[in-house]
Protein backbone atom coordinates (compact mmCIF):
# COMPACT_ATOMS: atom_id res chain seq x y z
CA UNK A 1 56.10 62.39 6.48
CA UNK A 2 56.34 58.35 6.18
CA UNK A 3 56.77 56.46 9.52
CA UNK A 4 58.58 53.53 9.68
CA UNK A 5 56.74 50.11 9.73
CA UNK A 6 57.63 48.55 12.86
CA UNK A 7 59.12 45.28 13.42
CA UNK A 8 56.27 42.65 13.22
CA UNK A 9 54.99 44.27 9.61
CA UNK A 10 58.66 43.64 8.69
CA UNK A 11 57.98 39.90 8.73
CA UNK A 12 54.92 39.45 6.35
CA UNK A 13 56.45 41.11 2.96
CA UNK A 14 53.26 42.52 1.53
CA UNK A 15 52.21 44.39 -1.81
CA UNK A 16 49.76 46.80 -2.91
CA UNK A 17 46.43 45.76 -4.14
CA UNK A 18 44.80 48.83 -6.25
CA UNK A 19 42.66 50.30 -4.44
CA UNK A 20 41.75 51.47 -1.48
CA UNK A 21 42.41 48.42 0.56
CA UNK A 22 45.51 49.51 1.88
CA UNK A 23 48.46 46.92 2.63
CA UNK A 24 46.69 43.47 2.29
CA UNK A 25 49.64 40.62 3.18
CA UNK A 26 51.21 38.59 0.22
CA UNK A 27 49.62 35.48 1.68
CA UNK A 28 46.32 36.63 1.31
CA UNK A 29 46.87 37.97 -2.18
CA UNK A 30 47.84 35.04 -3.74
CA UNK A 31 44.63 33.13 -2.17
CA UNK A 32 42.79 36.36 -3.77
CA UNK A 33 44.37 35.85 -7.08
CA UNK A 34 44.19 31.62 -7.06
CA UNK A 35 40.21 32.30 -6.49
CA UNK A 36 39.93 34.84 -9.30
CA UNK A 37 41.76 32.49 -11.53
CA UNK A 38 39.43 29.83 -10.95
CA UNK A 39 36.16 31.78 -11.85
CA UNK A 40 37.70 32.69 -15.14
CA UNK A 41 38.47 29.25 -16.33
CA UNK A 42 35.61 27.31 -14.85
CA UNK A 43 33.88 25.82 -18.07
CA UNK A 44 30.23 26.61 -18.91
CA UNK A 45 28.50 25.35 -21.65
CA UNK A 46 27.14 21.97 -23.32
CA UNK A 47 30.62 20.96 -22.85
CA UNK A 48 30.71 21.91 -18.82
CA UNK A 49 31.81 19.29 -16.68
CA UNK A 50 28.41 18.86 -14.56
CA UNK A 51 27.71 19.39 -11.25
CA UNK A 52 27.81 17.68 -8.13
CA UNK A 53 24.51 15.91 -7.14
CA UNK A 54 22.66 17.42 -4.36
CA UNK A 55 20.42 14.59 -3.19
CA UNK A 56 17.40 14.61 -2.51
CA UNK A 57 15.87 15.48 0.74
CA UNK A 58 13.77 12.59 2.17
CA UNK A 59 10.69 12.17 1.52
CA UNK A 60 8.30 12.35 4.63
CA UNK A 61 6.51 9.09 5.88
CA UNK A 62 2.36 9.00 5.47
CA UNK A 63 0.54 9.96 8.63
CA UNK A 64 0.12 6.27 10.15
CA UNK A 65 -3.64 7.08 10.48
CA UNK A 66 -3.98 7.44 6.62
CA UNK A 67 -2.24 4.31 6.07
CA UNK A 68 -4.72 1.10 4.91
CA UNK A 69 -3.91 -2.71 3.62
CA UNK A 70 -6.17 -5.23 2.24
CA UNK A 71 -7.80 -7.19 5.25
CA UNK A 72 -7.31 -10.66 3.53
CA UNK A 73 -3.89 -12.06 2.39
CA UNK A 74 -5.10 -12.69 -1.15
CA UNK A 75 -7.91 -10.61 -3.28
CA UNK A 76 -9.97 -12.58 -5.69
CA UNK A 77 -13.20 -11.44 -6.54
CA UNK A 78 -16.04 -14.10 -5.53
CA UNK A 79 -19.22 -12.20 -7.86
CA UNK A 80 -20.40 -9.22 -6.47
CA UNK A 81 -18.51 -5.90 -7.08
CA UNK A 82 -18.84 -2.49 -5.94
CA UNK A 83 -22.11 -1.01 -7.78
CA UNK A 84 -23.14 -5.04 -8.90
CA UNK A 85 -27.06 -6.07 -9.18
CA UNK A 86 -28.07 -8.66 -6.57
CA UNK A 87 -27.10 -12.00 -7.74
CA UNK A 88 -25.86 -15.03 -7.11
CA UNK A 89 -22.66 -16.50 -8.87
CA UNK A 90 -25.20 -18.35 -11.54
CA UNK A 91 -26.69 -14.68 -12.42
CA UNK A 92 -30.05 -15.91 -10.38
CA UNK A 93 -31.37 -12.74 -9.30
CA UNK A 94 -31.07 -12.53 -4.86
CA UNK A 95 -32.84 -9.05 -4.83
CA UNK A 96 -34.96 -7.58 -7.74
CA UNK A 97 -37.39 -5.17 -7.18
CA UNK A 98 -40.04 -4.47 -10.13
CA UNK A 99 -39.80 -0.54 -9.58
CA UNK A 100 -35.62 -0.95 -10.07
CA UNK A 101 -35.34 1.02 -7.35
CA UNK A 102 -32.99 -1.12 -5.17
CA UNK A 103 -29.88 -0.26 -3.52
CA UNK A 104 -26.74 -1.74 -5.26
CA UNK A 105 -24.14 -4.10 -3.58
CA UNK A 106 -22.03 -1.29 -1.96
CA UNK A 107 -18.57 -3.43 -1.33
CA UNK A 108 -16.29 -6.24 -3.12
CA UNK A 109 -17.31 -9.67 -2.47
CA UNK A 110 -13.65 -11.62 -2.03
CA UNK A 111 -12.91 -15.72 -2.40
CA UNK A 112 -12.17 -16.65 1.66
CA UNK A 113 -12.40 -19.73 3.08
CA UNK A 114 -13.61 -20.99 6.44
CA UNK A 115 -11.86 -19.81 9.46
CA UNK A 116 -9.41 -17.10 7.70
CA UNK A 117 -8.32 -14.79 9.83
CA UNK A 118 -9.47 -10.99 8.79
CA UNK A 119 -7.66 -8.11 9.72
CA UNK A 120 -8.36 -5.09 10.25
CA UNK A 121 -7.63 -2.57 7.10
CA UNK A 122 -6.62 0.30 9.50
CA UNK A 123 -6.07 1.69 12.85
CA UNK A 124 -9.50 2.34 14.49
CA UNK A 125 -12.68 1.08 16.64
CA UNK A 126 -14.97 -1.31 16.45
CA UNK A 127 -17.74 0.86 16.11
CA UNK A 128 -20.90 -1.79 15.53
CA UNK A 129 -21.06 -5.50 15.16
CA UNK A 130 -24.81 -7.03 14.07
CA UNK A 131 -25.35 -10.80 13.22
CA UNK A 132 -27.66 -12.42 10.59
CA UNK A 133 -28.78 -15.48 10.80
CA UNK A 134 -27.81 -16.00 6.86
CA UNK A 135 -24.87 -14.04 6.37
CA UNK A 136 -23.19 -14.25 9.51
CA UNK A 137 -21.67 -11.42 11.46
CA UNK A 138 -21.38 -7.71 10.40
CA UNK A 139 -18.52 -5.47 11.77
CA UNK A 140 -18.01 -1.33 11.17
CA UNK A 141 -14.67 -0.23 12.09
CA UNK A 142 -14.41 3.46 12.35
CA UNK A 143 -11.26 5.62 11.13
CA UNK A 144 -10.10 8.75 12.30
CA UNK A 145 -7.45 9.91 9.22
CA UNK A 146 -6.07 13.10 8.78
CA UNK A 147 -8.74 13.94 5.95
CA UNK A 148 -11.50 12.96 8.28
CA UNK A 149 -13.93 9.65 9.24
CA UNK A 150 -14.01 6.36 7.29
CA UNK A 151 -15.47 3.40 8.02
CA UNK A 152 -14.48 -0.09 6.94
CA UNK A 153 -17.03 -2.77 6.20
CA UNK A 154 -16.66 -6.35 7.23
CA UNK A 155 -19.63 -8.97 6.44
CA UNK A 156 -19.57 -13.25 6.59
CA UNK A 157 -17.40 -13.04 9.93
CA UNK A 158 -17.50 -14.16 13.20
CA UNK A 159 -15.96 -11.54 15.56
CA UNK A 160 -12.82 -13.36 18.09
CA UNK A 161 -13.12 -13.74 21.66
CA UNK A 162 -11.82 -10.48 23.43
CA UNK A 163 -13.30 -7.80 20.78
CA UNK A 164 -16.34 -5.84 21.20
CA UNK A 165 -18.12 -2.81 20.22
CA UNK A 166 -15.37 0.02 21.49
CA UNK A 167 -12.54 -1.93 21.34
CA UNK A 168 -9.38 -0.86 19.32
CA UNK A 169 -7.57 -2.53 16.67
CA UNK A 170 -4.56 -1.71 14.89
CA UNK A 171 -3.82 -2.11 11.04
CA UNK A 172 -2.88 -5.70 10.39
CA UNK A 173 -4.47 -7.19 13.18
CA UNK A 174 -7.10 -10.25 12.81
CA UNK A 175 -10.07 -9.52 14.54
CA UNK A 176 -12.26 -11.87 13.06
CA UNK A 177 -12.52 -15.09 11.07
CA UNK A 178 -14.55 -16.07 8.09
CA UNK A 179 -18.22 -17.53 8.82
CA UNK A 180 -19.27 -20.90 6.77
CA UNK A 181 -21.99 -20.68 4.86
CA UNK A 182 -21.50 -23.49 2.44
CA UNK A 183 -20.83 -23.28 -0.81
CA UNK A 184 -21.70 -19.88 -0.80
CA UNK A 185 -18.60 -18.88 1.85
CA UNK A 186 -16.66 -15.71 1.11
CA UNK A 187 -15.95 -11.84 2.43
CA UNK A 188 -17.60 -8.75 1.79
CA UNK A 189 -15.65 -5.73 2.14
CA UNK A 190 -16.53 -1.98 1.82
CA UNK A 191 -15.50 1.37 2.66
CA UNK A 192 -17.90 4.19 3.86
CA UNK A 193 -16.62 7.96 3.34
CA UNK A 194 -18.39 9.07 6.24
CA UNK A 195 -18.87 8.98 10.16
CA UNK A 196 -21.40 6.10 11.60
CA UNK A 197 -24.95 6.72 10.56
CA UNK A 198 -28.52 5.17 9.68
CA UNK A 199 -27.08 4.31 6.02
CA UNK A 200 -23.56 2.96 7.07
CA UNK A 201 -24.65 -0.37 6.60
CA UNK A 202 -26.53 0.11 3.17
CA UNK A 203 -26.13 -2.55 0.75
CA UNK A 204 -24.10 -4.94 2.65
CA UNK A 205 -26.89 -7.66 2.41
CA UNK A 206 -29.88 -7.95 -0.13
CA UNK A 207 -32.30 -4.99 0.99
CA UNK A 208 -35.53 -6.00 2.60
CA UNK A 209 -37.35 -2.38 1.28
CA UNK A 210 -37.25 -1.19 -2.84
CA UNK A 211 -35.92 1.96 -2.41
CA UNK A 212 -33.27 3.27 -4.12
CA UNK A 213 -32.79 6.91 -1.50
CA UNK A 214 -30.02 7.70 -0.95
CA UNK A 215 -28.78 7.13 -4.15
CA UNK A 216 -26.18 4.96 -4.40
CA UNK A 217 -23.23 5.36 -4.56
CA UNK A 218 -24.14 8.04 -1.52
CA UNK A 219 -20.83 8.14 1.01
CA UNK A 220 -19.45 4.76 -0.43
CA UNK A 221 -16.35 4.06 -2.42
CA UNK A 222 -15.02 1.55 -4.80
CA UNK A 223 -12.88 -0.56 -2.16
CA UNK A 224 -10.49 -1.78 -3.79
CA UNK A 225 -9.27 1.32 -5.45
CA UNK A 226 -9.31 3.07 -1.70
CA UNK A 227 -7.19 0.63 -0.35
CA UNK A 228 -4.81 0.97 -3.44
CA UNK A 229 -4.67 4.53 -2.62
CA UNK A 230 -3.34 4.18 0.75
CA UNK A 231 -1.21 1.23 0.89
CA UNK A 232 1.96 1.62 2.89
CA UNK A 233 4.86 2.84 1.06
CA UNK A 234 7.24 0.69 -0.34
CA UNK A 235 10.71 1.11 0.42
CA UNK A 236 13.38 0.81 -2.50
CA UNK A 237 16.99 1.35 -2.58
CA UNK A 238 18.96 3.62 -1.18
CA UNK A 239 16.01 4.46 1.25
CA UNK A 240 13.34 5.82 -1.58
CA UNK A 241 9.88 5.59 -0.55
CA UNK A 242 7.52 4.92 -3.11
């Protein structure tokens, strides 16, 4: 026996779908229908319209503590370079040792002049500060970075009124100025892939002793190519971070 459709399903004509949907209204159908249409005559193929670009997520900043800059405006090798003999600028030898066992000049040697501010290459502390009465002051700043301790070398400085041994200093910010020593004035920087120890401060200045343990380059790094390796990102257009 069929029943009659009531009233309401009276106003929506409607048609059968094969299958065993049931009554489906004509409104939905045709959506049905418009979609399947679509799929079959979306083109594929060399000649396929491409498709939209997704762009690209953004790329994460660097942890701030990994993040290092050169601690001098300008970089212009003086005459010692990381792994040099001990000389000065004319070749004469500074340190020779008739065994050859010497340690090697562990940092860069930079052109500075008197009274340039030096900052600091990244966030850290003071960690030790000595003073020679040739080549001036000495500072260690230690680093705590995501991959573990460095320590930044600082040599032919005078340290600024206000920081000591345990104070703080952020990336960018002068800490010291250059020392004179005549004719022979300039900045020593290194970098020490380590925590603070008895060797930290190895081949800074001419060694007193010929002995060549540990062997260089031990816990040092070339400097310059550190500090290439962590400079802050540079921001391009559209946002990109390179």
């Amino acid at each position: 026996m069929r029943f009659p459709l009531p009233d309401s399903a009276r106003l929506t004509p409607a048609v059968r779908i094969q299958g065993d949907t049931g009554w489906v209204g004509r409104s939905t159908a045709a959506l049905l229908l418009s979609a399947f249409q679509l799929a079959l005559v979306v083109p594929t193929g060399p000649g396929a319209l491409p498709a939209a670009a997704v762009p690209a997520p953004p790329e994460a900043k660097p942890n701030s503590a990994d993040v290092f800059q050169y601690p001098l405006p300008t970089w212009q090798p003086h005459c010692l370079g990381f792994g040099s003999e001990w000389r000065y600028c004319n070749g004469t030898p500074l340190r020779a040792c008739a065994s050859g066992q010497v340690w090697l000049h562990t940092g860069t040697d930079e052109v500075a002049a008197v009274g340039q501010p030096v900052v600091a290459a990244g966030d850290g502390v003071i960690a030790g500060y000595l003073v020679d009465p040739t080549f001036r002051g000495g500072v260690l700043i230690r680093h705590q970075t995501t991959a573990g301790v460095v320590i930044t070398q600082y040599w032919h400085v005078w340290l600024r009124s206000g920081f000591t041994v345990g104070a703080s200093v952020k990336r960018g910010q002068a800490f010291a100025d250059i020392a004179d020593m005549g004719d022979k004035t300039h900045f020593h920087f290194a970098v020490f892939n380590g925590d603070l120890e008895s060797h930290t401060w190895n081949g800074a200045l001419p060694p007193s002793a010929c002995s060549g343990f540990p062997a260089f380059p031990y816990k040092f790094v070339d400097p310059t190519a550190f500090i290439e390796a962590h400079l802050p990102p540079v921001r391009l257009a559209h946002g990109t971070l390179f």
